[in-house]
Each structure stands twice: as structure tokens, then as C-alpha cells.
Protein backbone atom coordinates (compact mmCIF):
# COMPACT_ATOMS: atom_id res chain seq x y z
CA UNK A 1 0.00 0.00 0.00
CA UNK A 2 1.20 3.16 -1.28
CA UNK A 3 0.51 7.13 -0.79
CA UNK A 4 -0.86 6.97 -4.27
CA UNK A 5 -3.53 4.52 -3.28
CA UNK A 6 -4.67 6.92 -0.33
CA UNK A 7 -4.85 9.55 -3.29
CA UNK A 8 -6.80 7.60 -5.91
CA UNK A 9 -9.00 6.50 -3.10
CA UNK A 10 -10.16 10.17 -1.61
CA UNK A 11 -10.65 11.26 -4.79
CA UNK A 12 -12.90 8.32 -5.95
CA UNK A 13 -14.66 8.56 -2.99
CA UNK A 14 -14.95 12.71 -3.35
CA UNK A 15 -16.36 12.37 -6.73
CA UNK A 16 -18.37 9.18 -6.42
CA UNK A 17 -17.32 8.14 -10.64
CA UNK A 18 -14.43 6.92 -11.37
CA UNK A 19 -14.20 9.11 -14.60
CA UNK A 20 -14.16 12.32 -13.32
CA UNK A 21 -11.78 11.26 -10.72
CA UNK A 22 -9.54 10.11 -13.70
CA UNK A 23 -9.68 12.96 -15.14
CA UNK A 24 -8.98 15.11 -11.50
CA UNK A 25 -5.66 12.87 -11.40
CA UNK A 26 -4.81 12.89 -15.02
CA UNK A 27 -4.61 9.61 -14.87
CA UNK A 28 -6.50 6.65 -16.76
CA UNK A 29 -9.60 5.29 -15.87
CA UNK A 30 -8.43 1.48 -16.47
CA UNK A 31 -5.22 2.52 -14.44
CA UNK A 32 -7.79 4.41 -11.71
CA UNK A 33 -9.99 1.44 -11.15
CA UNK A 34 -7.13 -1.21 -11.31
CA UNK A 35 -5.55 0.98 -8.40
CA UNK A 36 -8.71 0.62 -6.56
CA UNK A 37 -9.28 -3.00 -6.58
CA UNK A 38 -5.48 -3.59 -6.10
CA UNK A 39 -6.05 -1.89 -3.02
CA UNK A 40 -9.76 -3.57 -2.10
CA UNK A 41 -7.84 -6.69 -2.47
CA UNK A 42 -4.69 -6.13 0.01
CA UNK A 43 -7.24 -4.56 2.51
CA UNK A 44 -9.50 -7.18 2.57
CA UNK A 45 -12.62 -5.28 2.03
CA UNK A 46 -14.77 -3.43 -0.66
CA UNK A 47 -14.96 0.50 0.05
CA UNK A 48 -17.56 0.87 -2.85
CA UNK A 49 -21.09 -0.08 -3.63
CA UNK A 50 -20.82 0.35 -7.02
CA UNK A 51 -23.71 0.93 -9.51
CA UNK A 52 -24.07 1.67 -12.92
CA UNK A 53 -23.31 4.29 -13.74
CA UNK A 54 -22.05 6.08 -9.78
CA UNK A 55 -20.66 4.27 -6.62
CA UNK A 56 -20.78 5.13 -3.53
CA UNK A 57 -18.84 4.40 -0.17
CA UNK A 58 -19.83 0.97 2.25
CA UNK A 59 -19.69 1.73 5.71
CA UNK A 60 -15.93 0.40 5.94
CA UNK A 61 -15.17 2.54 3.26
CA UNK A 62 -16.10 5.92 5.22
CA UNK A 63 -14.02 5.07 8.29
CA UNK A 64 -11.45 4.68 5.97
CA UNK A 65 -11.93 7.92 3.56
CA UNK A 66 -11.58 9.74 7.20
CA UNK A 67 -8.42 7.91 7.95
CA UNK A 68 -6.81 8.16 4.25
CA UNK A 69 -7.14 11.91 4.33
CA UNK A 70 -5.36 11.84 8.18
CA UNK A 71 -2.49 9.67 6.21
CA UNK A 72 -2.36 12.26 3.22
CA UNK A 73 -2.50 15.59 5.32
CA UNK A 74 0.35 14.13 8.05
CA UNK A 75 2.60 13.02 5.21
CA UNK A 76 2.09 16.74 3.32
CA UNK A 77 2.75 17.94 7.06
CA UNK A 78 6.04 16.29 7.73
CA UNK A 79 7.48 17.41 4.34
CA UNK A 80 6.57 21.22 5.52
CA UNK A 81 8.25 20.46 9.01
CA UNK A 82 11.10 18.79 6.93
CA UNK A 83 11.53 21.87 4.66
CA UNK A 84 11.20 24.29 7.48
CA UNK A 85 13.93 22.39 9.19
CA UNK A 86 16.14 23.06 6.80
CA UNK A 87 14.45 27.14 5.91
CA UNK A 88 12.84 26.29 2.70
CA UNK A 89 9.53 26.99 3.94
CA UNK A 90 7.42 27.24 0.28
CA UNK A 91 3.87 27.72 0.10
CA UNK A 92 1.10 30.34 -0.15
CA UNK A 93 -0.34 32.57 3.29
CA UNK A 94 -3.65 34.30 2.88
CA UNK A 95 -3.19 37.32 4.77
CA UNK A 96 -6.35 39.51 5.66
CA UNK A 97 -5.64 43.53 6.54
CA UNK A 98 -7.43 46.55 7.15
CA UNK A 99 -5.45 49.06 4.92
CA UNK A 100 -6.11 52.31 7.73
CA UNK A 101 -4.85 49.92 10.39
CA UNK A 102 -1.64 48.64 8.93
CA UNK A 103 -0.35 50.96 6.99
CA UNK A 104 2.84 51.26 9.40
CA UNK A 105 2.89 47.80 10.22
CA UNK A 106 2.06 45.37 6.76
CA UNK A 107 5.04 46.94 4.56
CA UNK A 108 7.84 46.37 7.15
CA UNK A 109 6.69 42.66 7.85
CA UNK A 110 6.17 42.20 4.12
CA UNK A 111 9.42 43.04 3.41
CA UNK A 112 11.34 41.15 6.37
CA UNK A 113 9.15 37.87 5.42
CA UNK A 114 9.69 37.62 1.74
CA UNK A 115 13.34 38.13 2.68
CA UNK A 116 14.05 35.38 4.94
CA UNK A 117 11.18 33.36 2.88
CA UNK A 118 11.32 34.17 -1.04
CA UNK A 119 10.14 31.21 -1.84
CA UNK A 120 6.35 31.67 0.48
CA UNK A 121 3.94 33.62 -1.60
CA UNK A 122 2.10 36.36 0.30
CA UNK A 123 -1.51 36.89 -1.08
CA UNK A 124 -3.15 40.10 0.53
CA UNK A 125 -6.82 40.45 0.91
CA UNK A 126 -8.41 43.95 1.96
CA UNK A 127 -11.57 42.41 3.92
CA UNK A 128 -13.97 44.18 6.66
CA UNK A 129 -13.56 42.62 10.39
CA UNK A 130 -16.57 40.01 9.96
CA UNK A 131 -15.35 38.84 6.48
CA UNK A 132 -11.65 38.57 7.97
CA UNK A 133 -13.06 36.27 10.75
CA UNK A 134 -15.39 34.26 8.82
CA UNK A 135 -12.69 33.35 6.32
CA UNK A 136 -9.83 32.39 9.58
CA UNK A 137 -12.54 29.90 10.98
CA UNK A 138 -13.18 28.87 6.92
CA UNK A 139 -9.23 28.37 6.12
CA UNK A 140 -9.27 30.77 3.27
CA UNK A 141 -6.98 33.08 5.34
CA UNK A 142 -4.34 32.15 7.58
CA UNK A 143 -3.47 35.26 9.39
CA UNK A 144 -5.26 38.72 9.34
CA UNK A 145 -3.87 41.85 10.94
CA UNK A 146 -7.29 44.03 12.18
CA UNK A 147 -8.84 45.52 14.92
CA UNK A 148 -9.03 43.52 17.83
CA UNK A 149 -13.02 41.80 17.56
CA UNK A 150 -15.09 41.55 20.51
CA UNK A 151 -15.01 38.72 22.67
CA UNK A 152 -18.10 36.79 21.12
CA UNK A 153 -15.91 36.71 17.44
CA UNK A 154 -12.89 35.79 19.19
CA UNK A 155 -13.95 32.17 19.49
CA UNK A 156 -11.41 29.48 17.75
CA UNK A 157 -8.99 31.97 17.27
CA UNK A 158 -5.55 33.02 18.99
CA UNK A 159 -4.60 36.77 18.93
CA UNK A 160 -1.54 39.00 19.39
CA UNK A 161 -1.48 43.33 19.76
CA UNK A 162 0.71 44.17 17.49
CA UNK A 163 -0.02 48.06 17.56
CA UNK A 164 -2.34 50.81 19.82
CA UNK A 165 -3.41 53.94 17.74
CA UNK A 166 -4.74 57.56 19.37
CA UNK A 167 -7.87 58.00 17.81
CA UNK A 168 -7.73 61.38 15.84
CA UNK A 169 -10.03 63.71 14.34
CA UNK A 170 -9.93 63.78 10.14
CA UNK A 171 -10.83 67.66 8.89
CA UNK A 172 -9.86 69.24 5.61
CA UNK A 173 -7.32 71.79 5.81
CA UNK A 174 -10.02 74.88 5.74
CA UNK A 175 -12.36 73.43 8.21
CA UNK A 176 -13.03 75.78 11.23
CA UNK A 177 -11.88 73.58 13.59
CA UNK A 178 -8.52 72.71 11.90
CA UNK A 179 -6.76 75.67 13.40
CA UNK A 180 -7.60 73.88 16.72
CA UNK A 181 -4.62 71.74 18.40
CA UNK A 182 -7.11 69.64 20.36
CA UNK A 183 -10.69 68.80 20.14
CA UNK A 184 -13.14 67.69 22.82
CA UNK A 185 -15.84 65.10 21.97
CA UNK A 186 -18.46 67.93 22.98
CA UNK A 187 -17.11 69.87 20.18
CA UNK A 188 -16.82 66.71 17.46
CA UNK A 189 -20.48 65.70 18.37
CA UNK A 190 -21.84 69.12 16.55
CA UNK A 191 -20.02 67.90 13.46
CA UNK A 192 -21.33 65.77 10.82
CA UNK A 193 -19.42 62.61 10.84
CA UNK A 194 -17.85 60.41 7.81
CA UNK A 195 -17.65 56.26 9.30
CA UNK A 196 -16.99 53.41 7.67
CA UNK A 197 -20.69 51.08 6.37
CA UNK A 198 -22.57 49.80 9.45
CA UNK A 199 -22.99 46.63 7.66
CA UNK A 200 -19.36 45.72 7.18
CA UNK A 201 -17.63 47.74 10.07
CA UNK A 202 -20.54 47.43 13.33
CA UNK A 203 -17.68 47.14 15.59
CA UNK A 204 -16.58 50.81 14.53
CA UNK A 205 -20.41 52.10 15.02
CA UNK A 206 -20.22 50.82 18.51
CA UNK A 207 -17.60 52.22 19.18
CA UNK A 208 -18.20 55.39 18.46
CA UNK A 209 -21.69 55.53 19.62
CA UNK A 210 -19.87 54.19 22.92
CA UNK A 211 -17.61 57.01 22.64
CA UNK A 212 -19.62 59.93 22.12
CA UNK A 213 -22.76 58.34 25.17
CA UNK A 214 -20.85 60.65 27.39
CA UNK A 215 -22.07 63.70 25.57
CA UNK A 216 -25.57 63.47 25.68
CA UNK A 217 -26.27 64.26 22.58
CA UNK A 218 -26.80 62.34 19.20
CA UNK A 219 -24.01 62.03 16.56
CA UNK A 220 -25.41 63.08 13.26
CA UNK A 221 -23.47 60.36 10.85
CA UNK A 222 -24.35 61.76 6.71
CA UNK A 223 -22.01 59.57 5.36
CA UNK A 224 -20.93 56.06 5.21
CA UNK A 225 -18.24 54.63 3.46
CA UNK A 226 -16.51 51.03 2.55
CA UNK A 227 -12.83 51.59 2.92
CA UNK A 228 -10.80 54.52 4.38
CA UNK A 229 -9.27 55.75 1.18
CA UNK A 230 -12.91 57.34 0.44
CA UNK A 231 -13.63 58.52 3.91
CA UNK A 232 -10.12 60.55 3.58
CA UNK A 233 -11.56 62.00 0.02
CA UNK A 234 -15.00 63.01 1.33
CA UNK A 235 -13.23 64.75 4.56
CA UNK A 236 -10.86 66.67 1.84
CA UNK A 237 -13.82 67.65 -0.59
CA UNK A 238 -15.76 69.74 3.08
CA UNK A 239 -18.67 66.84 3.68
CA UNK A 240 -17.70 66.30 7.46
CA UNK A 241 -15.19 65.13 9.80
CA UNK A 242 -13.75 61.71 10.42
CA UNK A 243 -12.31 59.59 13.08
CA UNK A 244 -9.17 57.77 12.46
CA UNK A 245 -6.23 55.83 13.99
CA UNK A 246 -3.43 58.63 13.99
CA UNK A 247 -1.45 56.24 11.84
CA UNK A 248 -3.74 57.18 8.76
CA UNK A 249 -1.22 60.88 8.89
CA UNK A 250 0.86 59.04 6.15
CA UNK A 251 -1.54 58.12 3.83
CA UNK A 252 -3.31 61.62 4.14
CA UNK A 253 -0.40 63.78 3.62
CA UNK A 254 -0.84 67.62 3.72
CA UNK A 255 -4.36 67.25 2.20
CA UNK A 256 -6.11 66.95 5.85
CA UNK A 257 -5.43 67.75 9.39
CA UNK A 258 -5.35 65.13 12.17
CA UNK A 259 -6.45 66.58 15.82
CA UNK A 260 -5.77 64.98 18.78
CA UNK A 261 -8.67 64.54 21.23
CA UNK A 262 -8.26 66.07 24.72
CA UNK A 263 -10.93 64.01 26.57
CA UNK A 264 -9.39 60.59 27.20
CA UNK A 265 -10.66 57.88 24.96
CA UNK A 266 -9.50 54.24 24.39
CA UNK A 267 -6.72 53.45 21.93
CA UNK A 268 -7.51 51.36 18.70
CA UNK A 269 -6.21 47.75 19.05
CA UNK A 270 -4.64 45.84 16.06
CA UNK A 271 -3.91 42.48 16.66
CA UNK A 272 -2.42 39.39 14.15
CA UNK A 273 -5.29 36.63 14.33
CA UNK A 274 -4.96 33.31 13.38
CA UNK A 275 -6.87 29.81 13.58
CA UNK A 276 -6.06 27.44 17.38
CA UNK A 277 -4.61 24.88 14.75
CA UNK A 278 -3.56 26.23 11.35
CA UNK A 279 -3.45 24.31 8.96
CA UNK A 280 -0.06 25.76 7.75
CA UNK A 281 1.64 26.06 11.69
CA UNK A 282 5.30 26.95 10.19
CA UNK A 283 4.51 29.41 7.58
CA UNK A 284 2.18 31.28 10.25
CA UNK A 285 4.48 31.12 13.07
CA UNK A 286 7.21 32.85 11.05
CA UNK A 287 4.66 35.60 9.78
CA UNK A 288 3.71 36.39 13.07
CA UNK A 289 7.48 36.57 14.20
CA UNK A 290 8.12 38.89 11.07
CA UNK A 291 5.04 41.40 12.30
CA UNK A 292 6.76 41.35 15.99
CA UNK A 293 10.71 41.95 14.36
């Protein structure tokens, strides 16, 4: 019994036709089904009902779909661990970000990972908090750098802080207030306010309708907006003010002025999150050690 027998197996039993498993392996279907029975026969047991024109898995052959894939995913684990051992990690990570969050942090790490790993393949993907979470617990990303989620999201998942912003206030260069050095949160609640969507940021709407409770009075949002890039062009064009980790000063520029606010206020918390057991251990461990370099 071979690895290849595992492999033909799963992928019989996966497709449930013997053709279009063939043609998954790009191999033959005589070879496929000769495989198959060669294996039946030093086993002991059939795996497949078969019918005429589908099959489908006995009992015995279940338990041991759910132990062939253990046998496949431990051997493609020990060549990672073997490859690692000797720092020739290869692979693809799936790393989620929030672009106003990491704009300090992502091309440092970036460049310190693809250095001491050329050979790992970092895919980015600019996601909202929710979609960054759902897609950890999924597997289609393997580490995402983002605002640390409440406790009820946090479930499955290991975190490290990586970086605390000020919150600032966002104005346009020729806004009243800009000459200001400091604003209070009395004087930001008159001001019509620029957020990010409810629907894919409602961790940023409760926190500023936590922030602003203290005031009494009701924040009047006009705008809402999907990504920070346009919340930094509808502050520039005069449509309101917005709040913002401090860290967004390099992507503004000179175009808008960033106020500190004088009442005190928590800090924004980024934190790397990844799955309890990742799938790919080695290649996240050695992200997460590039963020903290």
C-alpha cells in the first residue's frame, strides 16, 4: 500500500465516478480502477457499492476515507516540518488587513518575510472585520492583521497586539476647527461625521456611539463609506469630519489635518489573528514573528 492509493481513493470517494476522478488525477480510468481493486484486495474489504453508472462508499469505506485523508495531510505535514527544518519553507499565506490599520505595520513585515522566505507567496486580501473572521474559521486566510473583535468573534482563534493607535479627528485643511490643536468630543459631536458602512464595520459604530454616550447628545453620521481611502476624500472635498487611527497621517499627507482629542478615549487595538490549529503552523508562526521583528 502506497501514498498513491490513499490519493486515488479520496478522490474516488470525493467524486463518487471513477471518470471524473480520472480525469482530476490525469490519470487513466483502467489505471484508476485497477488501483482501486489492487487496493480492495490487500485490505481485505470493498470500500464501494458500485452501480451503474455512480458508486458510492460501504460503511468500511467511510471510516477509511476519514483515515486516508489523516495519512495524506500528516505526510504533506512532515514534508513542511522537513523543509522548514532546513528554511525552505514554500507555500502560499492568505493574509487579511485593514489598509487604515496597517499601513505602518504590513510593509515592514512584508518586506522582512519575503526576505528570509522568497520562496512563500504572500496573497493580501483587503476584507472588513466580519469577512476577515469568517474566512480564519473557513481556512481561506491564515493570518489577518485588524482591529481587535469583541469577545463573542474571538472564538477558535488566537490573537496578538501588534499596535495601539490615538484616535484622531480627520478635517480638511479649511475646516473651522482645523486651526484647533485639540478637540473635545463635545465639540466633534456638533459635526457631521464620515464612518466606515454599518454593515461591514458594526464594531466601529459601537464604538463610536460608545464614545460619544458621554455627551448626551446624538451624533449626526451623513455619510458612510466602505474603505478609508474614500472617507479621507469626502473629509478633503468639506462633507464632514472623520475619526481615524493617527497612523492614517501618512496616507493623508498635507491634504487633511489630524487633531488629537483632549478628553481621554480608548486606543484602537490591532492584533495578528490566526486559527487554534492552522493548517499551515510553520509558515504562520514565522509571519507572526516577522510582524513582531
Amino acid at each position: 500500500m502506497e501514498l498513491r492509493h490513499f490519493r486515488y481513493f479520496v478522490a474516488v470517494a470525493e467524486e463518487e465516478n471513477v471518470s471524473r476522478a480520472a480525469l482530476k488525477l490525469n490519470v487513466s480510468q483502467p489505471a484508476l480502477s485497477r488501483q482501486i481493486h489492487d487496493l480492495e484486495d490487500e485490505i481485505g474489504f470493498q470500500l464501494f457499492d458500485r452501480g451503474a453508472k455512480s458508486l458510492h462508499l460501504t460503511s468500511a469505506g467511510r471510516i477509511f476515507l476519514e483515515e486516508a485523508r489523516a495519512v495524506l495531510l500528516h505526510a504533506h505535514e512532515a514534508v513542511k516540518k522537513a523543509r522548514a527544518s532546513v528554511g525552505e519553507i514554500q507555500g502560499t499565506i492568505h493574509v487579511g488587513y485593514a489598509p487604515s490599520l496597517t499601513i505602518q505595520i504590513l510593509p515592514q513585515t512584508l518586506r522582512a518575510y519575503q526576505v528570509k522566505f522568497p520562496k512563500v507567496r504572500v496573497k493580501l486580501h483587503d476584507l472588513s472585520t466580519e469577512e476577515m473572521v469568517s474566512q480564519l474559521r473557513e481556512g481561506k486566510l491564515q493570518v489577518s492583521l485588524m482591529v481587535r473583535p469583541d469577545r463573542k468573534m474571538r472564538q477558535g482563534l488566537e490573537f496578538k497586539e501588534i499596535a495601539c493607535y490615538p484616535i484622531c479627528v480627520a478635517v480638511a485643511p479649511k475646516h473651522p476647527l482645523a486651526r484647533l490643536k485639540k478637540l473635545s468630543l463635545a465639540q466633534i459631536v456638533r459635526e457631521p461625521l464620515i464612518a466606515y458602512s454599518r454593515e461591514d464595520y458594526p464594531e466601529y459604530h459601537a464604538m463610536v456611539e460608545n464614545l460619544f454616550s458621554v455627551t448626551g447628545r446624538q451624533l449626526r453620521i451623513t455619510e458612510e463609506h466602505d474603505g478609508v481611502t474614500s472617507i479621507l476624500a469626502a473629509v478633503e472635498s468639506g462633507s464632514g469630519i472623520a475619526l481615524v487611527p493617527d497612523c492614517v497621517a501618512c496616507m493623508a499627507g498635507p491634504r487633511l489635518k489630524l487633531i488629537p482629542i483632549s478628553d481621554p478615549v480608548p486606543k484602537i487595538v490591532v492584533v495578528a489573528a490566526w486559527r487554534e490549529k492552522p493548517t499551515a503552523a510553520e509558515i504562520v508562526k514565522q509571519f507572526i514573528a516577522a510582524i513582531l521583528t
